[in-house]
C-alpha atoms as a PDB file:
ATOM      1  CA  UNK A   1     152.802  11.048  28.227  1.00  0.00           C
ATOM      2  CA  UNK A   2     154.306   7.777  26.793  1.00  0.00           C
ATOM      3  CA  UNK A   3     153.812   7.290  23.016  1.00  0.00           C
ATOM      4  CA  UNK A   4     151.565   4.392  24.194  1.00  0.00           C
ATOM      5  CA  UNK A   5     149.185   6.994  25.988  1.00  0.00           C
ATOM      6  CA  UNK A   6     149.257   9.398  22.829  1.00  0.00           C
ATOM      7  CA  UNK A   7     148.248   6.604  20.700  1.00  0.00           C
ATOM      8  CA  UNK A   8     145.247   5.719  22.892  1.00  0.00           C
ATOM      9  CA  UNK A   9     144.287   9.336  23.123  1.00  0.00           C
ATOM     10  CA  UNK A  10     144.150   9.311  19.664  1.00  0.00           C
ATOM     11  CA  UNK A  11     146.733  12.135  18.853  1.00  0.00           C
ATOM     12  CA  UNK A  12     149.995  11.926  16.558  1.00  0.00           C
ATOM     13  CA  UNK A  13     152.409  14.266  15.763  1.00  0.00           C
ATOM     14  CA  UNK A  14     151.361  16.899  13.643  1.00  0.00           C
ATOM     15  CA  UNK A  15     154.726  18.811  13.341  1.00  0.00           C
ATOM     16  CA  UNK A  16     158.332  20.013  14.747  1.00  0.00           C
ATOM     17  CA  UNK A  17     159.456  23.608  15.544  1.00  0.00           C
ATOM     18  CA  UNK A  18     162.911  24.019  16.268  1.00  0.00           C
ATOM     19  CA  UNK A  19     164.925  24.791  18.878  1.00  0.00           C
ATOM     20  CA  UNK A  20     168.758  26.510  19.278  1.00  0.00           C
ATOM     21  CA  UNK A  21     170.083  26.034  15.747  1.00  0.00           C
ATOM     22  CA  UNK A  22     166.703  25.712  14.303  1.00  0.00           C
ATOM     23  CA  UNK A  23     164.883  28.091  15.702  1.00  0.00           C
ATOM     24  CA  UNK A  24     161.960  29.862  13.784  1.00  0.00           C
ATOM     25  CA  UNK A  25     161.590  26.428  12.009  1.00  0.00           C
ATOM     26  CA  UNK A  26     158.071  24.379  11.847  1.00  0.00           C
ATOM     27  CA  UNK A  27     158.403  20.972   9.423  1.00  0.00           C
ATOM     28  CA  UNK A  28     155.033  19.647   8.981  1.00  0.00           C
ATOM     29  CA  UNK A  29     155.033  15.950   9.962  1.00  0.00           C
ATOM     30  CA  UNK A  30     153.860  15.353   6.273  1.00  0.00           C
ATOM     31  CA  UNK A  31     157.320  16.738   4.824  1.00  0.00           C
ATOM     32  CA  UNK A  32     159.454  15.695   7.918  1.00  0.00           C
ATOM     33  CA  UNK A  33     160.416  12.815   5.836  1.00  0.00           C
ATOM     34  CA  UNK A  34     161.675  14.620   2.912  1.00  0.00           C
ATOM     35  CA  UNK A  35     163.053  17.163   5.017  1.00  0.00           C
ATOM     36  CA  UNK A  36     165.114  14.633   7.047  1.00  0.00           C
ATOM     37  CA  UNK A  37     166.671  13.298   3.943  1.00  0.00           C
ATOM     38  CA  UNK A  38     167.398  16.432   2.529  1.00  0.00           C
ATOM     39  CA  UNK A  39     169.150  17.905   5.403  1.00  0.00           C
ATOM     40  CA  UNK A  40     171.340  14.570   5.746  1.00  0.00           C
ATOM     41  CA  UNK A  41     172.193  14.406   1.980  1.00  0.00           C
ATOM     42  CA  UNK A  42     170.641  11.155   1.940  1.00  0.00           C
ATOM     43  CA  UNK A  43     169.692   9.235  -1.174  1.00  0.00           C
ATOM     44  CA  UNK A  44     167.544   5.934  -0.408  1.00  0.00           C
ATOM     45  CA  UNK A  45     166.525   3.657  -3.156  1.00  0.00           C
ATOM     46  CA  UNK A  46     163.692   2.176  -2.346  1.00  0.00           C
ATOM     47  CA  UNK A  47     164.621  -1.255  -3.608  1.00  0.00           C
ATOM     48  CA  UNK A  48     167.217  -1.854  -0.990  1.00  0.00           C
ATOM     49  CA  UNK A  49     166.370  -4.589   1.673  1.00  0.00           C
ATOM     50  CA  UNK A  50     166.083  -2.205   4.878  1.00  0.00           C
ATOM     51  CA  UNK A  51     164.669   0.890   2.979  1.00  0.00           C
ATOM     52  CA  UNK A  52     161.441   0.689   4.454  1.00  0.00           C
ATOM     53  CA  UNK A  53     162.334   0.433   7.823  1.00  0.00           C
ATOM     54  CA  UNK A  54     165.258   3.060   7.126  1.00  0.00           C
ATOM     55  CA  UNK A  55     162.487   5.412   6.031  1.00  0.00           C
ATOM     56  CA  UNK A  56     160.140   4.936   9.085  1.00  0.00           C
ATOM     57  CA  UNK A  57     162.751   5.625  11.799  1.00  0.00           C
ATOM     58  CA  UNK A  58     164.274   8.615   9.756  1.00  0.00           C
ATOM     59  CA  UNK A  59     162.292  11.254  11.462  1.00  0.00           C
ATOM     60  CA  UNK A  60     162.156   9.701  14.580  1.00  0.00           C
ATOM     61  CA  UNK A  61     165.850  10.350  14.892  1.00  0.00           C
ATOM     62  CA  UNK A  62     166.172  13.059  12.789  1.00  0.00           C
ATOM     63  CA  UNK A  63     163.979  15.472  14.927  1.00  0.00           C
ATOM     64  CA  UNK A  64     165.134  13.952  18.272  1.00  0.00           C
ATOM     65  CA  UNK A  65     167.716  16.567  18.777  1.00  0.00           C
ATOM     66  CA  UNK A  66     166.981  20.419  18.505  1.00  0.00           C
ATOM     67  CA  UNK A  67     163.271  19.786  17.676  1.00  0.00           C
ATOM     68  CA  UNK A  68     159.883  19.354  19.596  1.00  0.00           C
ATOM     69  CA  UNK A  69     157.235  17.583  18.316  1.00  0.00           C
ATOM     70  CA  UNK A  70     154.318  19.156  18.449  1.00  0.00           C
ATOM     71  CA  UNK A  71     150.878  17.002  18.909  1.00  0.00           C
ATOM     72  CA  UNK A  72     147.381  16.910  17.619  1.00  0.00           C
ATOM     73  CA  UNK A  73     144.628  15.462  15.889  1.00  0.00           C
ATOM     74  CA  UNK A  74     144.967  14.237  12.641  1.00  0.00           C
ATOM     75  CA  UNK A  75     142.415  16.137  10.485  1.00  0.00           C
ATOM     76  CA  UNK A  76     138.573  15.372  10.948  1.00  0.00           C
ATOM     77  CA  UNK A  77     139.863  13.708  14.004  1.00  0.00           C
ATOM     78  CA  UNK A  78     138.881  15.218  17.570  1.00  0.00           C
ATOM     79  CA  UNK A  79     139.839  14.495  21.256  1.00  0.00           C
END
């Protein structure tokens, strides 16, 4: 499924477990952000020019390596 068919479908990621090295690991998708700059030792102010945009693709890449998202509906929502 293409992230153009989950959006239509109406289902987002809700979470990552972890794979290999992070196995036994869940991040909600609410505290993948904060988790993400945690675990890279990152600092952002939010100020800077490309902070925003930093910020939106962090988890993206973050959790593209030994994670899976994991899909749903967001709450109240239903398929």
């Amino acid at each position: 499924m293409t992230k153009t068919d989950l959006k239509a479908s109406g289902l987002e990621v809700i979470g990552y477990r972890g794979i290999f090295p992070n196995r036994g690991k869940y991040i909600p998708a609410d505290e993948a952000l904060e988790y993400a700059l945690e675990q890279c030792g990152v600092v952002v102010d939010a100020r800077a020019p490309a902070a925003g945009e930093f910020l939106s693709m962090l988890p993206e890449w973050f959790f593209s390596g030994n994670w899976i998202p994991e899909y749903g509906y967001p709450e109240g929502g239903t398929g």
